[in-house]
N, C-alpha and C. Protein backbone atom coordinates (compact mmCIF):
# COMPACT_ATOMS: atom_id res chain seq x y z
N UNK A 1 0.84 -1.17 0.00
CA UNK A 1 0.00 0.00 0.00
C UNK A 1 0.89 1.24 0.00
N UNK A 2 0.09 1.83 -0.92
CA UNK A 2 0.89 3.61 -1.12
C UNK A 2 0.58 4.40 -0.15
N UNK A 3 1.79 5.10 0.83
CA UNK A 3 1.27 6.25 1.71
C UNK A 3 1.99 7.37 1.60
N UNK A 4 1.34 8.36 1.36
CA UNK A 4 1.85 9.92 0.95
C UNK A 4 2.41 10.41 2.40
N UNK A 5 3.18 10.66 2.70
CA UNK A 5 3.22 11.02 4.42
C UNK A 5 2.95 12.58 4.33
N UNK A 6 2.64 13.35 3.46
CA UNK A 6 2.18 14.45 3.53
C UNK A 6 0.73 15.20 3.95
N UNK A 7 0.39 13.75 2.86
CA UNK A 7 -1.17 14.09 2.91
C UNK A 7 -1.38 13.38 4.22
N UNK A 8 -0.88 12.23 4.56
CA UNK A 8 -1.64 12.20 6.34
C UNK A 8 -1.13 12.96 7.39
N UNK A 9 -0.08 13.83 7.16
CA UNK A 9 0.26 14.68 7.96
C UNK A 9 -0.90 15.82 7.88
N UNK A 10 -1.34 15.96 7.06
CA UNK A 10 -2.00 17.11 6.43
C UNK A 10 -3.72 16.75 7.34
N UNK A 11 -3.84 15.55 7.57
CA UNK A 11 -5.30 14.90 8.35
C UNK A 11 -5.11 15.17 10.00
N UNK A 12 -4.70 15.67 10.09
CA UNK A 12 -4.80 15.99 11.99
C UNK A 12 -3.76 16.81 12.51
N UNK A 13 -3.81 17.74 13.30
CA UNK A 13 -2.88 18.74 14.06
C UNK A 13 -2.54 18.46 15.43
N UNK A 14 -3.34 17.39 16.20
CA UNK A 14 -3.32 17.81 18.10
C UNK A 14 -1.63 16.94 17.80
N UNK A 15 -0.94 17.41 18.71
CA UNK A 15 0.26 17.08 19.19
C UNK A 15 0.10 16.02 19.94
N UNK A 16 1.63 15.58 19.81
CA UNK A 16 1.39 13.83 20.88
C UNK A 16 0.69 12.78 21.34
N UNK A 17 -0.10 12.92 19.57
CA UNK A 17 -1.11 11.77 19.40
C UNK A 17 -0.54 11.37 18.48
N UNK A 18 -0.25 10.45 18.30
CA UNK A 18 0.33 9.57 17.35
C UNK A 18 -0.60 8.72 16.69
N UNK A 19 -0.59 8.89 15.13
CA UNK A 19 -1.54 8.24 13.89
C UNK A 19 -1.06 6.99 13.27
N UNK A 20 -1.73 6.13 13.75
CA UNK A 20 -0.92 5.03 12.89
C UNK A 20 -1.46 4.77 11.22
N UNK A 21 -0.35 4.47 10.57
CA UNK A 21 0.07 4.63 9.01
C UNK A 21 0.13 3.10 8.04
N UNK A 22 0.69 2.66 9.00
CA UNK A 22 0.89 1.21 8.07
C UNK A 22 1.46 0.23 9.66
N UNK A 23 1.46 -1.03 8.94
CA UNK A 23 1.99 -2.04 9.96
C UNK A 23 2.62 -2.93 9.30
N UNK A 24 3.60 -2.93 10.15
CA UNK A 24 5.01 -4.07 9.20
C UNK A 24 5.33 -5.43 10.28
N UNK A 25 4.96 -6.72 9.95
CA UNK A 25 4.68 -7.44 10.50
C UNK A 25 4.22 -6.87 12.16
N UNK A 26 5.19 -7.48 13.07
CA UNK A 26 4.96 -6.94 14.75
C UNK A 26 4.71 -5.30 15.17
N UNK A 27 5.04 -4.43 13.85
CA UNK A 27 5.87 -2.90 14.21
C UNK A 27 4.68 -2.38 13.75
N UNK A 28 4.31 -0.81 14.49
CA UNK A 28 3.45 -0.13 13.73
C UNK A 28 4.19 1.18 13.43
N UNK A 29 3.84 1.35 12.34
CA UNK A 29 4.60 2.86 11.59
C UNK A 29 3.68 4.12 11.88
N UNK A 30 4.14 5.20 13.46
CA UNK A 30 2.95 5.97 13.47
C UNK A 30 3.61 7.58 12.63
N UNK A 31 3.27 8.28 12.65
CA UNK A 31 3.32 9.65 11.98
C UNK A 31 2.41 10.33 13.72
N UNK A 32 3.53 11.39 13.62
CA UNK A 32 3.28 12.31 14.97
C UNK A 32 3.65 13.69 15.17
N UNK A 33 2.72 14.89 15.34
CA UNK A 33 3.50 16.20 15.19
C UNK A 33 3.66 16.70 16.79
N UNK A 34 4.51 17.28 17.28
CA UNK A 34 5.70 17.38 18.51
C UNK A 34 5.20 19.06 18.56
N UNK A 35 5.04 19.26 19.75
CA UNK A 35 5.23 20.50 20.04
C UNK A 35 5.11 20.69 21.42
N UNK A 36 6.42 21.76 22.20
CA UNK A 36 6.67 21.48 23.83
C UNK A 36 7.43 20.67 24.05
N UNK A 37 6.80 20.04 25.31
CA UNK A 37 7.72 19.20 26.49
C UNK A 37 6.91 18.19 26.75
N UNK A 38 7.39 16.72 26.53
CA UNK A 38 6.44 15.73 27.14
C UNK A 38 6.51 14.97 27.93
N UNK A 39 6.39 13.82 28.53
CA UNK A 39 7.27 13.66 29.71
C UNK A 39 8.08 12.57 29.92
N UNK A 40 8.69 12.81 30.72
CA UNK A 40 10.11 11.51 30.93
C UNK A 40 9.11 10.16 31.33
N UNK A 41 9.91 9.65 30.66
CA UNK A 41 9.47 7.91 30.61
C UNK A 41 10.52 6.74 29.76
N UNK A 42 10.11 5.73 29.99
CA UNK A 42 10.78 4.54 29.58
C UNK A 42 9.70 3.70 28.79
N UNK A 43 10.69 2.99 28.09
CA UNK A 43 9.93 1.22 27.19
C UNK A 43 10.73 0.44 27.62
N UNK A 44 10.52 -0.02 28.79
CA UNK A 44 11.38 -1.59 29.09
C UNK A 44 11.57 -2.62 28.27
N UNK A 45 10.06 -2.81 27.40
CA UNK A 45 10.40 -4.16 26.17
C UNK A 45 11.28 -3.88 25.20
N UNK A 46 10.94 -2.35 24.74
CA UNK A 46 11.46 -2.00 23.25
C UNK A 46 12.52 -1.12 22.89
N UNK A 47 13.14 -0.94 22.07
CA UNK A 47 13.67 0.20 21.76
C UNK A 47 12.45 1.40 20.89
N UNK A 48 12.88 2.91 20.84
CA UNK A 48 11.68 3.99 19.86
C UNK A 48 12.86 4.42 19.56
N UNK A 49 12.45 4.14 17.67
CA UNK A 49 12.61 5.59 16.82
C UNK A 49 12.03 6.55 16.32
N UNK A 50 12.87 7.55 16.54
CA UNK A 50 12.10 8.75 15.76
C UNK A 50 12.97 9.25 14.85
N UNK A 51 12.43 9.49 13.90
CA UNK A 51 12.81 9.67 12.47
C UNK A 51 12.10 11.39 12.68
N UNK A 52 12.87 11.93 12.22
CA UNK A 52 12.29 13.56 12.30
C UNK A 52 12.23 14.03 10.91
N UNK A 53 10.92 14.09 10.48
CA UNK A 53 10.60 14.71 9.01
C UNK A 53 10.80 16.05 9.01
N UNK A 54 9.97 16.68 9.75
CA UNK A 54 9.83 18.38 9.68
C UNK A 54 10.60 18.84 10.74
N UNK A 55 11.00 20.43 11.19
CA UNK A 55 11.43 20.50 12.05
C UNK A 55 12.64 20.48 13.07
N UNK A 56 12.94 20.67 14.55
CA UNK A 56 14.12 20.26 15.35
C UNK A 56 13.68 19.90 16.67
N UNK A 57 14.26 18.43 16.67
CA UNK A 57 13.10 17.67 17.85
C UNK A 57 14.73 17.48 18.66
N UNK A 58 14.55 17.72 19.99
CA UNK A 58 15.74 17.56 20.86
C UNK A 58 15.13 16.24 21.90
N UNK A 59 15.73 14.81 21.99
CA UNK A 59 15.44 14.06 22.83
C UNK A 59 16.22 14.39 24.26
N UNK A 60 15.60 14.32 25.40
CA UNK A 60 16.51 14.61 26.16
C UNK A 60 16.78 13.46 27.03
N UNK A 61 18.07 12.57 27.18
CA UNK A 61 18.37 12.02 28.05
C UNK A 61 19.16 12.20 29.32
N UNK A 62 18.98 11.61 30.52
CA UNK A 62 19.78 12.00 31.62
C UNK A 62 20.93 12.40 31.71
N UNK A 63 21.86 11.47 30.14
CA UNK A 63 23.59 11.26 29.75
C UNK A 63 23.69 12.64 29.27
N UNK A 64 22.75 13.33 28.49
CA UNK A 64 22.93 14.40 27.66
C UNK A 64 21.90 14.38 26.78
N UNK A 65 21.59 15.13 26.06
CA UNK A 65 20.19 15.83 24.84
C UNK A 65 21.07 15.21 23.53
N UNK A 66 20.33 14.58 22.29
CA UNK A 66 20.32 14.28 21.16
C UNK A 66 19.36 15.28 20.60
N UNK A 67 20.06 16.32 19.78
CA UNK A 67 19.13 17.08 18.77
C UNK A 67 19.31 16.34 17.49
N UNK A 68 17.88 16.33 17.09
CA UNK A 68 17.94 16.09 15.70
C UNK A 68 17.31 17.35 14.78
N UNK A 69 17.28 17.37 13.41
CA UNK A 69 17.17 18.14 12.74
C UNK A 69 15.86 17.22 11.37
N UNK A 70 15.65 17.78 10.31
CA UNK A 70 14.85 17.20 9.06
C UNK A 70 15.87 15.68 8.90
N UNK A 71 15.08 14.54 8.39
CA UNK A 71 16.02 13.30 7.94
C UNK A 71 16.52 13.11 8.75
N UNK A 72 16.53 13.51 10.02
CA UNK A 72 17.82 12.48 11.10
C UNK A 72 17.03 11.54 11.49
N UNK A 73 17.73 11.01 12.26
CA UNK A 73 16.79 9.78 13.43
C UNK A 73 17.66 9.77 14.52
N UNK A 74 17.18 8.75 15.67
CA UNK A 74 17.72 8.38 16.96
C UNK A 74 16.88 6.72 17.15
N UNK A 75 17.22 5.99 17.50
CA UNK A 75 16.62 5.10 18.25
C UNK A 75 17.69 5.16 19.98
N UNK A 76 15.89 5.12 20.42
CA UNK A 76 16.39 5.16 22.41
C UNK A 76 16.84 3.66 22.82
N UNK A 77 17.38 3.28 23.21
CA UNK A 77 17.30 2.11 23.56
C UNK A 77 16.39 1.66 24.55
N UNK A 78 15.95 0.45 24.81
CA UNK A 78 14.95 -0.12 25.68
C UNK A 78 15.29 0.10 27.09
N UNK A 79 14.59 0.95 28.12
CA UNK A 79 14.72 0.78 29.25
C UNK A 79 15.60 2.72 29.75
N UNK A 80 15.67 3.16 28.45
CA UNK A 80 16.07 4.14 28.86
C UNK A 80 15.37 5.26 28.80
N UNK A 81 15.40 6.19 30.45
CA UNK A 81 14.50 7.14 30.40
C UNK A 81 14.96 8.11 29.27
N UNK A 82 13.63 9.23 28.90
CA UNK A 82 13.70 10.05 27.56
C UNK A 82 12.68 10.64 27.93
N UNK A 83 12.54 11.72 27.40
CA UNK A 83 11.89 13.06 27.48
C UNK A 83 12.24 13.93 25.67
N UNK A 84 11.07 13.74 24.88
CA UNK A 84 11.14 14.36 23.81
C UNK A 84 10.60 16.08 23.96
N UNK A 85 11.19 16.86 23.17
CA UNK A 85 10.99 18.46 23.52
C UNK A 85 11.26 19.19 22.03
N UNK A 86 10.16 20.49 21.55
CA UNK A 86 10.15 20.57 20.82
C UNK A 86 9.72 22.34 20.81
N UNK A 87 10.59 22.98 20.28
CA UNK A 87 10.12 24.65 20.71
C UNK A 87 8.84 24.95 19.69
N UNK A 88 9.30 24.32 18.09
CA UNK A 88 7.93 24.63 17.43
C UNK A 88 8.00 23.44 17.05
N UNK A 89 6.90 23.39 16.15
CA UNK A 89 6.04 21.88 15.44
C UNK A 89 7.27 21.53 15.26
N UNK A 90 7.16 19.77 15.28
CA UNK A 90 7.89 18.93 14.67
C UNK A 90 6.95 17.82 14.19
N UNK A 91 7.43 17.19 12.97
CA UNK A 91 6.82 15.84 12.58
C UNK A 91 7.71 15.12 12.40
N UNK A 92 7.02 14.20 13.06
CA UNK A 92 8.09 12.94 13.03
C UNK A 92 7.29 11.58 12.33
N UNK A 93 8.19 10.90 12.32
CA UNK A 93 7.73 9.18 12.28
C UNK A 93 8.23 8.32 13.34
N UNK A 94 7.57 7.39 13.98
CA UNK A 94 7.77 6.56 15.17
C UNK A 94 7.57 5.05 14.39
N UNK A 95 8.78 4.04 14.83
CA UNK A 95 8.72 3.04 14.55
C UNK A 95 8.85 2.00 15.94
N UNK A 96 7.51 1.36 16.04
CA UNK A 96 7.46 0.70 17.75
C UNK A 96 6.52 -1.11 17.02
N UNK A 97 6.96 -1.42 18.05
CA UNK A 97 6.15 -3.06 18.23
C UNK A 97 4.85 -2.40 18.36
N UNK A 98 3.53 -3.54 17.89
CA UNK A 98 2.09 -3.13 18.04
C UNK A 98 2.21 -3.28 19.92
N UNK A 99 1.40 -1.88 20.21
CA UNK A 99 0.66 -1.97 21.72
C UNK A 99 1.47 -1.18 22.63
N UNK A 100 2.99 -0.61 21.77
CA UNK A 100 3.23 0.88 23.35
C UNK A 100 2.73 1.46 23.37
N UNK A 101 2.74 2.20 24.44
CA UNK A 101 2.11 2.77 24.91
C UNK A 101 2.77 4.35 24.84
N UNK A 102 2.50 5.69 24.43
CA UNK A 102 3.21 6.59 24.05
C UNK A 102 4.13 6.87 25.48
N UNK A 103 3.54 7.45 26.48
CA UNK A 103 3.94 7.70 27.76
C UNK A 103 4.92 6.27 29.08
N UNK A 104 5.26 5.71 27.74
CA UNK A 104 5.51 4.19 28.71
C UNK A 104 4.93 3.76 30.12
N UNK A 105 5.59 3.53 31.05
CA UNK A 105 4.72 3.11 32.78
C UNK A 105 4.74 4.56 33.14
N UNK A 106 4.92 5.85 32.56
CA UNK A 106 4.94 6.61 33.32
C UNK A 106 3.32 7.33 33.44
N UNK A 107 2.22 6.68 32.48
CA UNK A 107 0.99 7.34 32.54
C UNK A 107 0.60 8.84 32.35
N UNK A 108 -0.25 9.10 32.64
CA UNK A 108 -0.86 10.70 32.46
C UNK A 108 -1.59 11.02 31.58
N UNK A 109 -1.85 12.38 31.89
CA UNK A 109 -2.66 12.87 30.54
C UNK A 109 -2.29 13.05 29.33
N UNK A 110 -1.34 12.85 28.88
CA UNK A 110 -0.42 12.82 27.29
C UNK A 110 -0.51 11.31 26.96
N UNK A 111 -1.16 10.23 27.93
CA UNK A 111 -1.26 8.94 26.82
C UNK A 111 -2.01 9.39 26.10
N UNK A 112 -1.62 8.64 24.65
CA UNK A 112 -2.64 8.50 23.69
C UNK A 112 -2.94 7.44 23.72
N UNK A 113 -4.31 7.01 22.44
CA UNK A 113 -4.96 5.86 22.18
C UNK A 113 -4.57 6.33 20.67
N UNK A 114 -3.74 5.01 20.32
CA UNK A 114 -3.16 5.32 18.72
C UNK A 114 -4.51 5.11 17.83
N UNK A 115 -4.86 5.84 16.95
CA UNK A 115 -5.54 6.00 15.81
C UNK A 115 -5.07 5.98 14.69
N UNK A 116 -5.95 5.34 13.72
CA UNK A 116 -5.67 4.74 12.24
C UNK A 116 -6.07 5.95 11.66
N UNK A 117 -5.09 6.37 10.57
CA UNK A 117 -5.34 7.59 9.27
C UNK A 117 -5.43 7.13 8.43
C-alpha cells in the first residue's frame, strides 16, 4: 500500500497523538507532530525511533540531549528514560512493536490511544 506522508500529515494537528500509518509485521509505523515538552518515561520491552521529518526535535536524556534536525533519526534504547521536547512543530515518524504505549509506565494525561489515518 501507497502512503503519501504528507497528505496524512496534512489529516490531523493535536500534538502527541500519534496516527498510525501502516503495519510491518509486529511494528506499527505511526506519523506524529511534537510541540513542547512531554514527559520523561521509559519502554522496558522496546527500543523507539524517531525519524524527524519536519522541524528540530531535541530528545533529552539523563547522559545528555540528542538534537535532531529534518532526515535524522535516533533510536532510544529499551529501558532508557527520555523526554522528547520541541520549541515549534515537529513531525516525526515513530517506529514501535504493536501496543506501546506513548507515555511508557509513566501514565498521564499525554497517553494516547493510537488511531488509524
Amino acid at each position: 500500500m501507497k502512503v503519501n506522508l504528507d497528505e496524512k500529515l496534512a489529516l490531523f494537528n493535536a500534538h502527541w497523538s500519534p496516527k498510525l500509518i501502516a503495519k510491518l509485521n509486529d511494528y506499527e509505523i505511526k506519523l506524529v507532530k511534537i510541540k513542547g515538552e512531554f514527559v520523561w518515561h521509559t519502554h522496558e520491552e522496546t527500543d523507539e525511533l524517531f525519524l524527524v521529518l519536519e522541524g528540530n526535535l531535541t530528545i533529552q536524556l539523563r547522559t545528555g540531549d540528542i538534537t535532531l534536525g529534518p532526515r535524522e533519526m535516533y533510536v532510544v534504547p529499551r529501558g532508557v528514560e527520555h523526554c522528547p521536547i520541541a520549541e515549534g512543530e515537529v513531525s516525526a515518524m515513530l517506529i514501535e512493536p504493536t501496543g506501546v504505549v506513548n507515555t511508557g509506565a509513566a501514565g498521564g494525561n499525554l497517553t494516547a490511544k493510537t488511531e488509524q489515518i
